[in-house]
Protein backbone atom coordinates (compact mmCIF):
# COMPACT_ATOMS: atom_id res chain seq x y z
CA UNK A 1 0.00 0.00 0.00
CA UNK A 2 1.29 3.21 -0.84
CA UNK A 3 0.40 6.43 1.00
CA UNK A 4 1.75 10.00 1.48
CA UNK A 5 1.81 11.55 4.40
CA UNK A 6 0.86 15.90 3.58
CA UNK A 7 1.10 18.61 5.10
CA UNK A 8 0.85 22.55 3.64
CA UNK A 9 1.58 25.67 5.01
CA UNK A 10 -0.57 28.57 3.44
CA UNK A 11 -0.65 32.51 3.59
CA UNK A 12 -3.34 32.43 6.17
CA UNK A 13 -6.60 30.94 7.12
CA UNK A 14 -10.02 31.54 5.07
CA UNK A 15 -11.27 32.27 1.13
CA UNK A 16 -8.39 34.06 -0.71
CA UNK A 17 -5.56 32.62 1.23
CA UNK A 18 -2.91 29.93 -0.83
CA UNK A 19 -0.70 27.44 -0.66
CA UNK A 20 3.09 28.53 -0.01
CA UNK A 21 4.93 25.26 0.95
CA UNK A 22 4.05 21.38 0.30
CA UNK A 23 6.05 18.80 1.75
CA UNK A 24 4.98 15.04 1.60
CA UNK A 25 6.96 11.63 2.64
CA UNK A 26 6.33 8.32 0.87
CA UNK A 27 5.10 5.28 2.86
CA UNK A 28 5.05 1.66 1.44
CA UNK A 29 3.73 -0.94 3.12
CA UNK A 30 4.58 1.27 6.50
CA UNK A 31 8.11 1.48 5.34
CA UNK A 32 9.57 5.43 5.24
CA UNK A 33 11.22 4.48 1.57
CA UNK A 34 12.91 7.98 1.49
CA UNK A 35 11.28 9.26 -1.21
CA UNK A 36 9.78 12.80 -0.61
CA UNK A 37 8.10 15.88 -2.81
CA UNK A 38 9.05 19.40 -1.12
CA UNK A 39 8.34 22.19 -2.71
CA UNK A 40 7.51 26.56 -2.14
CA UNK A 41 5.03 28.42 -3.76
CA UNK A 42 5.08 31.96 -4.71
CA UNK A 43 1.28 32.70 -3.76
CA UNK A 44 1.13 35.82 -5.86
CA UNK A 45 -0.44 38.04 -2.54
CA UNK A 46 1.09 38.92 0.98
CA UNK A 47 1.59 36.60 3.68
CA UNK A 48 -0.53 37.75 6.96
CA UNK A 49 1.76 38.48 9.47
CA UNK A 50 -0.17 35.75 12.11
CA UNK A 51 0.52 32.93 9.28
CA UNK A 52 4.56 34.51 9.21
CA UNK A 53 5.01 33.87 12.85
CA UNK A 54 4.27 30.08 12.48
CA UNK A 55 6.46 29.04 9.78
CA UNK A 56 8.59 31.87 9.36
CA UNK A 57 8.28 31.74 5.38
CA UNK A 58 8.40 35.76 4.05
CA UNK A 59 7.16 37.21 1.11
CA UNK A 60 10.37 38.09 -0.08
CA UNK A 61 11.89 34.63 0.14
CA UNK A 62 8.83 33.23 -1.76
CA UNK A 63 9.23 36.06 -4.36
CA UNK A 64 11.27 33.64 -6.90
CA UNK A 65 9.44 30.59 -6.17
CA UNK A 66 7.16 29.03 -8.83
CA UNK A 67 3.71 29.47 -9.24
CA UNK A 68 1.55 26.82 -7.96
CA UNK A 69 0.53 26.38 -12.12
CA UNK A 70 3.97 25.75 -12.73
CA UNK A 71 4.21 22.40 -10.31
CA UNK A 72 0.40 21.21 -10.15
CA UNK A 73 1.45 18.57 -12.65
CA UNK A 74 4.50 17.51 -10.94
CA UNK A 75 2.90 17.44 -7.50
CA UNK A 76 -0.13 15.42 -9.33
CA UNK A 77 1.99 12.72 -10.14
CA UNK A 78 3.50 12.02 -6.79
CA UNK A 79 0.60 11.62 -5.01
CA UNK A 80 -2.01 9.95 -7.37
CA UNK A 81 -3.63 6.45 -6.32
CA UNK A 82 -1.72 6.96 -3.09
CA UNK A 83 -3.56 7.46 0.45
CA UNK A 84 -2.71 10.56 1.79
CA UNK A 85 -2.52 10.72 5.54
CA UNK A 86 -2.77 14.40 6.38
CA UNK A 87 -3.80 16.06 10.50
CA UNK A 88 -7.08 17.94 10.05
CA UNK A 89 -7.46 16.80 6.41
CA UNK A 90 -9.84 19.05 5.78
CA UNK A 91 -7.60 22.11 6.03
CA UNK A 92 -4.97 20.93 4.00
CA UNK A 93 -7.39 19.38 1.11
CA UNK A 94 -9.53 22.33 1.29
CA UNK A 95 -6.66 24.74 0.38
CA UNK A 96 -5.56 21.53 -2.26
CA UNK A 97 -8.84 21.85 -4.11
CA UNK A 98 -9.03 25.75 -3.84
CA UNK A 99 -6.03 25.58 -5.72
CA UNK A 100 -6.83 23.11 -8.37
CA UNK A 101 -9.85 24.81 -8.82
CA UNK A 102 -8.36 27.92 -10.39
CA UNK A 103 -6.63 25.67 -13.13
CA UNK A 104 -8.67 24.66 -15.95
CA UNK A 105 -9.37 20.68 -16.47
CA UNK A 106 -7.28 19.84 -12.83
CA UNK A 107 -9.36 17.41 -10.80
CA UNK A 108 -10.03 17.32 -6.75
CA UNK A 109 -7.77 15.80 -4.47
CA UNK A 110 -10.83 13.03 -3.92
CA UNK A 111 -10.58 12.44 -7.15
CA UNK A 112 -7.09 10.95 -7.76
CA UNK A 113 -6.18 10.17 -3.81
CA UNK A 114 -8.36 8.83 -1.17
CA UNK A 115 -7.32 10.41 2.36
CA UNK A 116 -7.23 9.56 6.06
CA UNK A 117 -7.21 12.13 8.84
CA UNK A 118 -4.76 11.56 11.70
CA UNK A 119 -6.81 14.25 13.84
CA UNK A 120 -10.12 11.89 13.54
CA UNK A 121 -8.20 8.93 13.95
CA UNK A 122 -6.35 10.31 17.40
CA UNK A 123 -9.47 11.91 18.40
CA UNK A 124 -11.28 8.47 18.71
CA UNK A 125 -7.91 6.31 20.23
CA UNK A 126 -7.66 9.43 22.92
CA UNK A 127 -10.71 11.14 23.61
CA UNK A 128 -10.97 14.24 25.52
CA UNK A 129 -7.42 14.70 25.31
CA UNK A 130 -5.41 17.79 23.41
CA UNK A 131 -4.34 15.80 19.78
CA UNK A 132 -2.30 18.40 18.00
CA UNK A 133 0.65 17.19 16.55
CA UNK A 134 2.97 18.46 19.20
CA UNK A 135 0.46 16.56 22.06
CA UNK A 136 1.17 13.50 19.82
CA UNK A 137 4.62 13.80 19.52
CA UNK A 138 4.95 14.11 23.48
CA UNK A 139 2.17 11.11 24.03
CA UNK A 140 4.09 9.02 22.41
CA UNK A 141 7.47 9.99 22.87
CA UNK A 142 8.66 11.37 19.35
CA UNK A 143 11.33 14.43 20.03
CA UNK A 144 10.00 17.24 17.82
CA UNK A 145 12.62 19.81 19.87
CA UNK A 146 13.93 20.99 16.92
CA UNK A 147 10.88 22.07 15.61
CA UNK A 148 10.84 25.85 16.42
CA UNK A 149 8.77 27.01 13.50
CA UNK A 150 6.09 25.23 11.18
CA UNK A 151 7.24 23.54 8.52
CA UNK A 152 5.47 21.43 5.41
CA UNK A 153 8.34 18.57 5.10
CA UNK A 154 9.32 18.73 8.90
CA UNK A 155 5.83 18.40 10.18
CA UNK A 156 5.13 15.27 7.68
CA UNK A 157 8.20 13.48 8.47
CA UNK A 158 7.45 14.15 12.44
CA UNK A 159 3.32 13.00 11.03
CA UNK A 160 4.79 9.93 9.56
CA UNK A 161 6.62 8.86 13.25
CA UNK A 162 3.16 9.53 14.88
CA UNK A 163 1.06 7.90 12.47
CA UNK A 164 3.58 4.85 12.65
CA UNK A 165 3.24 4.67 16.19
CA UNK A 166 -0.43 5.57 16.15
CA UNK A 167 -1.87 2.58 14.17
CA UNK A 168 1.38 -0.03 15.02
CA UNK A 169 0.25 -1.74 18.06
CA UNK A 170 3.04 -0.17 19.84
CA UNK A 171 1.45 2.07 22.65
CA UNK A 172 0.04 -1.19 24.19
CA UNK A 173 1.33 -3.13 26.41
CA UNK A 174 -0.85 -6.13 25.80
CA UNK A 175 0.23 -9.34 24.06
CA UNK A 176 -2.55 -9.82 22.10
CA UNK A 177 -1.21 -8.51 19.12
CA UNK A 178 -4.39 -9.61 16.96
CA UNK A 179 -6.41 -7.93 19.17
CA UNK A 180 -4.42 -4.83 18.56
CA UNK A 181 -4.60 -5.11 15.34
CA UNK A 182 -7.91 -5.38 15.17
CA UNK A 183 -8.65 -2.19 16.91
CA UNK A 184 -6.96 -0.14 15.10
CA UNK A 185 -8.34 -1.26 12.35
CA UNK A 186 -11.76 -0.50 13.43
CA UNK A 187 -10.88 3.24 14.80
CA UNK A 188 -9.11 3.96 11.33
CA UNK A 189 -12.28 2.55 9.21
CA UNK A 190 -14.14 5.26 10.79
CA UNK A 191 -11.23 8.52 9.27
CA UNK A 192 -10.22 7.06 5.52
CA UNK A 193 -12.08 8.10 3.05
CA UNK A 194 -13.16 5.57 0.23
CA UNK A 195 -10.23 3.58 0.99
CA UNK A 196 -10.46 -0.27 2.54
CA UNK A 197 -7.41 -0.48 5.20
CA UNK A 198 -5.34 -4.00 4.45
CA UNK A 199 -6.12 -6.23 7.55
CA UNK A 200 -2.46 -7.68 7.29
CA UNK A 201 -0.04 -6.94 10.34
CA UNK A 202 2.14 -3.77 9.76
CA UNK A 203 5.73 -4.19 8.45
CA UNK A 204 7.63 -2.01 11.29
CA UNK A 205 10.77 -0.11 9.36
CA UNK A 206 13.77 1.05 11.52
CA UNK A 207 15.51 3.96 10.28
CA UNK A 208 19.70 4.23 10.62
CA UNK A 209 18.68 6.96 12.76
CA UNK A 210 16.49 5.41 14.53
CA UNK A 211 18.84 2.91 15.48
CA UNK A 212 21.43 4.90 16.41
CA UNK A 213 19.12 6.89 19.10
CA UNK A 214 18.61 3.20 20.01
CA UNK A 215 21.87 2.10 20.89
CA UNK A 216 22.37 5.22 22.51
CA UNK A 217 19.61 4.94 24.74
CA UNK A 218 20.72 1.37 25.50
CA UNK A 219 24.71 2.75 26.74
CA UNK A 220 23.18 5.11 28.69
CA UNK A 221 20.91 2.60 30.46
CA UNK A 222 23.92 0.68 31.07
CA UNK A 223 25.73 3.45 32.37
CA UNK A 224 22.98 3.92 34.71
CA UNK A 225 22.00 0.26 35.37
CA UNK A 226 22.64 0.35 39.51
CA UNK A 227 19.59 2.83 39.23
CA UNK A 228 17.60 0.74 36.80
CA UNK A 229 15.01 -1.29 38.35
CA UNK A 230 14.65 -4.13 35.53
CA UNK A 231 18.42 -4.00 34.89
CA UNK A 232 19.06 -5.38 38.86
CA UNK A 233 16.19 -7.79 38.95
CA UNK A 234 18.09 -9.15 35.47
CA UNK A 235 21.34 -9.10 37.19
């Protein structure tokens, strides 16, 4: 299965607002593959100055960007057929269509992609709760400290960890994996749009990076391992 994970950052909020920045990561089979699209958008008006202060993008640095006319094509062909997996869908499609709109003969996202919120989907695993993407990232335990300002490939990578983690049985303690499975299966029915979710276990992928935060983790347990409750009882 093959499915993007989206995100946008735009001029502002509301009719007559565009698209500045898109940056999406490629999923296969729940495998990061390392293929991305990232791309900035001269929006042809001014950027409100409340949009400015959350991902720092000016006018003048999007003054020799592309129009978005110039890569709709481009940015068509990297996400077609896919699932895109995008937090508050609705936002980022919205803006998607609004742009598509003002070509001639371009089609809707829903046309070409089918889509599953994240927002929806972590709304109905933690209800009640705050489910931004930074409230994710701290649930469960993804280190977005480097994120200082908003940005459309940063904040889809950092979606792509929390969706991972979201939907891969991993928050759970239980060993009932099928039961896990099953679950999550049922709470994500209820956020993808026109798509039917495989029922197959997920392939976990470990990242180089990921590994190496790994190992470190593990030295500096055993650097600490008089203090470490499991490591004595193992000992």
């Amino acid at each position: 299965m093959r499915q993007i994970v989206l995100d946008t950052e735009t001029t502002g909020i509301g009719e007559g607002h565009r698209i500045i920045e898109i940056g999406c990561v490629e999923l296969i089979d729940r495998k990061l593959t390392g293929n991305h699209y990232h791309q900035y958008i001269n929006p042809m008006r001014l950027v409100d100055p409340e949009a400015m202060e959350v991902h720092g993008i000016t006018d003048e640095f999007l003054e020799d960007k592309p129009l978005f006319a110039d890569v709709a094509n481009d940015f068509i062909e990297f996400i077609k057929g896919s699932q895109l997996v995008i937090h508050n869908a609705p936002f980022d499609v919205g803006f998607m269509d609004r742009e598509f709109g003002m070509l001639r003969g371009y089609p809707k996202t829903a046309d070409i992609c089918s889509v599953l919120d994240t927002l929806v989907l972590a709304r109905s695993m933690h209800p009640g709760q705050r489910n931004s993407l930074d409230a994710l990232c701290r649930r469960y335990g993804i280190d977005n400290s480097h994120r200082e300002l908003h940005g459309a490939l940063l904040d889809s990578e950092i979606l792509a960890d929390v969706y991972l983690l979201m939907t891969g049985g991993q928050t759970s303690m239980s060993l009932d994996a099928s039961s896990d499975s099953d679950t999550s299966n049922e709470q994500m029915a209820n956020v993808v749009i026109d798509v039917n979710l495989a029922t197959s276990l997920p392939v976990w992928g470990v990242s180089s990076d990921e590994k190496q935060r790994h190992s470190e983790f593990i030295k500096l347990l055993e650097e600490r391992a008089e203090s470490v409750h499991w490591a004595k009882i193992n000992n």
